[in-house]
C-alpha atoms as a PDB file:
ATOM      1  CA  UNK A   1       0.000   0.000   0.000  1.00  0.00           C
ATOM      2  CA  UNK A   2       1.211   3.350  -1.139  1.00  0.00           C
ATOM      3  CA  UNK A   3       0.728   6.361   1.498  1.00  0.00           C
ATOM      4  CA  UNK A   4      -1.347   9.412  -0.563  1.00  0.00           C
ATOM      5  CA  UNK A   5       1.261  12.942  -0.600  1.00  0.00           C
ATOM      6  CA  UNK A   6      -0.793  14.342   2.746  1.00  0.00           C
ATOM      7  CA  UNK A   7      -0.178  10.999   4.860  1.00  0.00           C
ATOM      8  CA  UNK A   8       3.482  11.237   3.956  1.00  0.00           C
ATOM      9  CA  UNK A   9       3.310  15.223   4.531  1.00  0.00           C
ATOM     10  CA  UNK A  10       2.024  14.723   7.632  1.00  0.00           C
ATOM     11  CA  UNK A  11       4.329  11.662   8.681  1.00  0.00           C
ATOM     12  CA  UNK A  12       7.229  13.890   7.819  1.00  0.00           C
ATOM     13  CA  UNK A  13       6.082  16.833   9.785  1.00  0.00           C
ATOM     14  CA  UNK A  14       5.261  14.650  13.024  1.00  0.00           C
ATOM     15  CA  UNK A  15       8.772  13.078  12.671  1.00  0.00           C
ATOM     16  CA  UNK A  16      10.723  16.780  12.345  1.00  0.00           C
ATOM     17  CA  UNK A  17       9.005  17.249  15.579  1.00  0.00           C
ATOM     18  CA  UNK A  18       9.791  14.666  17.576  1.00  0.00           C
ATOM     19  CA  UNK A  19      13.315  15.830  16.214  1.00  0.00           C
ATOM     20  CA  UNK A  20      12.984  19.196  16.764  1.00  0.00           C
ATOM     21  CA  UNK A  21      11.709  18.422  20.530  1.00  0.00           C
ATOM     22  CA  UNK A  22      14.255  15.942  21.678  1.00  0.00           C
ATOM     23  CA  UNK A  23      17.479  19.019  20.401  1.00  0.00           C
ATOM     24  CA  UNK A  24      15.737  21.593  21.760  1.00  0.00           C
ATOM     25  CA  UNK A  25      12.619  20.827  24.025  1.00  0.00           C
ATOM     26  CA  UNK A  26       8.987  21.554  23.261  1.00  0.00           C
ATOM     27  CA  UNK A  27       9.342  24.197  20.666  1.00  0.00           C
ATOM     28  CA  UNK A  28       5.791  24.911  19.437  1.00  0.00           C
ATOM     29  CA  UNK A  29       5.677  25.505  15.348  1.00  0.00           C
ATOM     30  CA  UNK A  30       4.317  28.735  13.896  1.00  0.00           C
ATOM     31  CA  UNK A  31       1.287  28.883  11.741  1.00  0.00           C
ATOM     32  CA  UNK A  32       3.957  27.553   8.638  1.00  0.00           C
ATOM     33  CA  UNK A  33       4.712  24.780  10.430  1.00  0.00           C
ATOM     34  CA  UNK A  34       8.406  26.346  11.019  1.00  0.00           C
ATOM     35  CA  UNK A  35      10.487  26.502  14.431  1.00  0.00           C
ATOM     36  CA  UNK A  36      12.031  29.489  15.441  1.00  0.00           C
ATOM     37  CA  UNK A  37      15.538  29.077  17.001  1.00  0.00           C
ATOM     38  CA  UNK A  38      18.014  31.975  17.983  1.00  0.00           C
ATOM     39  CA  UNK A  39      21.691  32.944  18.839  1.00  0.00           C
ATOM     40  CA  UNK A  40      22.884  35.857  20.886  1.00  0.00           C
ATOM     41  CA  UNK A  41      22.434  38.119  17.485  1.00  0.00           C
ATOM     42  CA  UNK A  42      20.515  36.036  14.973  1.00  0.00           C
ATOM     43  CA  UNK A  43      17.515  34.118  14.669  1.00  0.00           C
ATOM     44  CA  UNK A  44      15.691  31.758  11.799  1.00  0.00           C
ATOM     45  CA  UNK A  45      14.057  28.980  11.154  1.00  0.00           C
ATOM     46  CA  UNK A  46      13.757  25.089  11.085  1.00  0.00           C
ATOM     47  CA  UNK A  47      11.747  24.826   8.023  1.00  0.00           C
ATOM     48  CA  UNK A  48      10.301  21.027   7.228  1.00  0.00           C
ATOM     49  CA  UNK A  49       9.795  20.345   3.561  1.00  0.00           C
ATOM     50  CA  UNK A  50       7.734  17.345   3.500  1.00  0.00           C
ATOM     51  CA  UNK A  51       7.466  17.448  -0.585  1.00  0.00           C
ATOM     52  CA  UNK A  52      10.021  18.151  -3.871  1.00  0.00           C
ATOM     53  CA  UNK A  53      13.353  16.488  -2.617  1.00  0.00           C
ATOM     54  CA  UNK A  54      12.321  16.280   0.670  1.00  0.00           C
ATOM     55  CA  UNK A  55      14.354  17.898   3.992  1.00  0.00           C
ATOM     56  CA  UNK A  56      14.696  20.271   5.985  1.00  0.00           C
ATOM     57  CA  UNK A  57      16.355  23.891   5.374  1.00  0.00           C
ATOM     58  CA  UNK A  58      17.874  26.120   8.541  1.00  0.00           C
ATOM     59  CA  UNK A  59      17.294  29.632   7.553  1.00  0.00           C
ATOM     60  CA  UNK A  60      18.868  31.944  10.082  1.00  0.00           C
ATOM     61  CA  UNK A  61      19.138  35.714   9.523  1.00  0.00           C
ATOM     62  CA  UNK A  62      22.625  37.021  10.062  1.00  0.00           C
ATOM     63  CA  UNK A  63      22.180  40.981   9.775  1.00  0.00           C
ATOM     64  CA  UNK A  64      19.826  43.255   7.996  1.00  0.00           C
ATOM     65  CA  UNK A  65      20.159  46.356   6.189  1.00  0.00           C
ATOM     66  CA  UNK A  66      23.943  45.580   4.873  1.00  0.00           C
ATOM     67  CA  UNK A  67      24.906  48.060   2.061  1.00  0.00           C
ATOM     68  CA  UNK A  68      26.194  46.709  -1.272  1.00  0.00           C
ATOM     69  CA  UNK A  69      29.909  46.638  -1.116  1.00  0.00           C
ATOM     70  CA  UNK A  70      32.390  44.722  -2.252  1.00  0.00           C
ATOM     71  CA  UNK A  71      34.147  44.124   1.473  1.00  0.00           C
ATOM     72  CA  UNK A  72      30.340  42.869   2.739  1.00  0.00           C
ATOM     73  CA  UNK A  73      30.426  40.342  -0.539  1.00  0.00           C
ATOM     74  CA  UNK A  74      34.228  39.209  -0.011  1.00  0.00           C
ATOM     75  CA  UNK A  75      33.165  38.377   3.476  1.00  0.00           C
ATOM     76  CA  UNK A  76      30.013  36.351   2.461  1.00  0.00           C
ATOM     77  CA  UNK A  77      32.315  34.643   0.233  1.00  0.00           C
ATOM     78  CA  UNK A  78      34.670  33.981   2.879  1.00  0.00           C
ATOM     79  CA  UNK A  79      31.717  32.413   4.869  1.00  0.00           C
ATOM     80  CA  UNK A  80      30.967  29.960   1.591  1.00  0.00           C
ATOM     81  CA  UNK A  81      34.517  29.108   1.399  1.00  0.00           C
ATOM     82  CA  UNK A  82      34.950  28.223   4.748  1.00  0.00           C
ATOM     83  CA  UNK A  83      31.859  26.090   5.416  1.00  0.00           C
ATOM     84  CA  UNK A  84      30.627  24.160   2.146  1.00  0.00           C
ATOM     85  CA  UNK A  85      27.780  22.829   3.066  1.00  0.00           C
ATOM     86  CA  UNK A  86      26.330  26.104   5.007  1.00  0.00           C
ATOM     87  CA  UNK A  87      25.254  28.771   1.814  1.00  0.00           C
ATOM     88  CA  UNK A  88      25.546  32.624   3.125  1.00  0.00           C
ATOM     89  CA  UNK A  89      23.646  35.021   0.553  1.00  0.00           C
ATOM     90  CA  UNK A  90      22.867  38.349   0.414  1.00  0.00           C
ATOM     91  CA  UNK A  91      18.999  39.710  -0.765  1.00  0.00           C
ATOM     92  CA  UNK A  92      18.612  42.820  -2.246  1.00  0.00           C
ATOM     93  CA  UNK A  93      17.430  44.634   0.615  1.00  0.00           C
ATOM     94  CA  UNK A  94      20.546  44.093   2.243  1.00  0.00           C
ATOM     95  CA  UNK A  95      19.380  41.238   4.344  1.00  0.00           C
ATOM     96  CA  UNK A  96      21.940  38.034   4.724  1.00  0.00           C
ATOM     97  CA  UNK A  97      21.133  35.058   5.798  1.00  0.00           C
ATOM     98  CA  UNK A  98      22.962  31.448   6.073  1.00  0.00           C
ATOM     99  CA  UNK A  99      21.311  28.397   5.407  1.00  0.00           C
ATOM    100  CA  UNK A 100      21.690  24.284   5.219  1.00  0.00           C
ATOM    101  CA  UNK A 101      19.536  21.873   3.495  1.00  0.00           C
ATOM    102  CA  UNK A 102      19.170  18.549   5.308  1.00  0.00           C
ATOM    103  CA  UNK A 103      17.871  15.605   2.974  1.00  0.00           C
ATOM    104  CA  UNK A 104      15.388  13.512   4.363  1.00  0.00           C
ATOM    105  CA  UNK A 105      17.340  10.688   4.363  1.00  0.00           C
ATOM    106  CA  UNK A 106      19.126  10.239   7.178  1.00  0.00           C
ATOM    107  CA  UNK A 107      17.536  12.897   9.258  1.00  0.00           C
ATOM    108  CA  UNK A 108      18.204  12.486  12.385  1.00  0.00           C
ATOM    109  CA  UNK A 109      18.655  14.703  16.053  1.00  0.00           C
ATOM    110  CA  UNK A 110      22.428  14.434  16.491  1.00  0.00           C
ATOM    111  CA  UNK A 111      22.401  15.711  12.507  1.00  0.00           C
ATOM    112  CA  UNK A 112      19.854  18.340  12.991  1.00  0.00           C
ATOM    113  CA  UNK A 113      21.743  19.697  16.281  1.00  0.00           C
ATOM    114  CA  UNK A 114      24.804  19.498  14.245  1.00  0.00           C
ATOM    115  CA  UNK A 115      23.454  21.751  11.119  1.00  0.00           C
ATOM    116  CA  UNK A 116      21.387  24.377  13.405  1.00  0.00           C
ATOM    117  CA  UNK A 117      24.475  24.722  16.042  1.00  0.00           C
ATOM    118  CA  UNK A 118      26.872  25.316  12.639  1.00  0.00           C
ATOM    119  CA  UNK A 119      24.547  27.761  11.079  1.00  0.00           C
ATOM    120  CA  UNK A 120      23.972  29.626  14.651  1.00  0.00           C
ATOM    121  CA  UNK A 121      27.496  30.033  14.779  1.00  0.00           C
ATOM    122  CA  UNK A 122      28.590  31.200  11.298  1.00  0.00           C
ATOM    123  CA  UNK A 123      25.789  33.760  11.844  1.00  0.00           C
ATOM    124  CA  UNK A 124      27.100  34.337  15.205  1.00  0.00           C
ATOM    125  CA  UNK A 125      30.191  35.093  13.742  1.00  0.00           C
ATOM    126  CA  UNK A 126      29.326  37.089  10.444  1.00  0.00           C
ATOM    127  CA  UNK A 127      26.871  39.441  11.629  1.00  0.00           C
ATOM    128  CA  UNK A 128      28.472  40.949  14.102  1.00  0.00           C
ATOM    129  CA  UNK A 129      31.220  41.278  11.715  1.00  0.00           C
ATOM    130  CA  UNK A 130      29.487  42.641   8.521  1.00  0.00           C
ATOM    131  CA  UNK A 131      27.583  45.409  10.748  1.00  0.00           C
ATOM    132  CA  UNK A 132      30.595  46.475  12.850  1.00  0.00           C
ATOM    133  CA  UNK A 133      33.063  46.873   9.742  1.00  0.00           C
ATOM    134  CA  UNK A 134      29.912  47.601   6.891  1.00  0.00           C
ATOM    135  CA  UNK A 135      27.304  49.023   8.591  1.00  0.00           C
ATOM    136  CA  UNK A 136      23.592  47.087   8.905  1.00  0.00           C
ATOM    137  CA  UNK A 137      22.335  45.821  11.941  1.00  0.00           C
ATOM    138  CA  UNK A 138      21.238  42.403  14.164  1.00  0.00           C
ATOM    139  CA  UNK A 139      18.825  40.870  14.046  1.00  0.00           C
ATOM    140  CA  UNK A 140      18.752  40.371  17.867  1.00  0.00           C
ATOM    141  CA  UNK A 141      20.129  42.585  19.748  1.00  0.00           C
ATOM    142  CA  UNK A 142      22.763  40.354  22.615  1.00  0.00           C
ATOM    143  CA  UNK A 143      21.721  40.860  25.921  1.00  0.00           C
ATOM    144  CA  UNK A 144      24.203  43.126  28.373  1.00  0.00           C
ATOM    145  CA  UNK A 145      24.926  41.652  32.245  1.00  0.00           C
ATOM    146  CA  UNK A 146      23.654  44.573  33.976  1.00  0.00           C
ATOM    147  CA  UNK A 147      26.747  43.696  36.322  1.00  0.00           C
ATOM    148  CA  UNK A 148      29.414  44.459  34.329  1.00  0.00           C
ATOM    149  CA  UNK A 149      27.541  47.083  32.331  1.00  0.00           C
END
């Protein structure tokens, strides 16, 4: 017996879940379907995609507002270079963003910790970068210990 698209859509989404909860805890899905994770300065998505090739893509916004130089482009690239299978891009509205496409196959929680802790952390490194040296800004704001402050 074959399962119909919307069985297997629905199978996939339950099973990103139960992924998605044993990394992180009981994360609650937005209206998409998506989980919102975060960094210190960045935050994105867990984004199932139950149909097409079948995965899940991390989509984490590293800075916003980033002005079209060369420098902020040579240090996207640098990003590429250095992490293959993370892909940093930059939108026309000056919004970058890093991402990683997990196949289906093989999806599991040690690889999904894996891909989300990588992409939090090449965020967590280029955006503070790109808006210190460019110009832009975070998407989150990192918190100051009123302590030291």
């Amino acid at each position: 017996m074959i399962a119909d698209e919307s069985t297997q859509e629905a199978w996939f989404r339950a099973h990103v879940h139960q992924l998605v909860t044993e990394v992180f805890g009981e994360l609650e899905p937005d209206e998409d379907g998506d989980y919102f994770v975060h960094g210190e300065t960045c935050g994105g998505w867990i984004k199932p995609m139950p149909t097409g090739p079948g995965g899940v893509v991390i989509s984490i916004q590293v800075a916003g507002l980033t002005p079209n130089r060369v420098g902020v482009l040579r240090e996207i690239n640098d990003a590429n270079r250095a992490n293959p299978a993370i892909k940093v891009s930059r939108w026309p509205d000056g919004t970058v963003c890093a991402s990683w496409f997990l196949a289906a196959q093989g999806l599991s929680a040690p690889m999904l910790e894996f891909a989300v802790m990588n992409v939090l952390a090449v965020a967590e490194e280029l955006g503070p970068l790109l808006t210190a040296v460019h110009g832009g800004i975070l998407p989150r704001q990192p918190e100051i210990d009123q302590e030291v402050a």
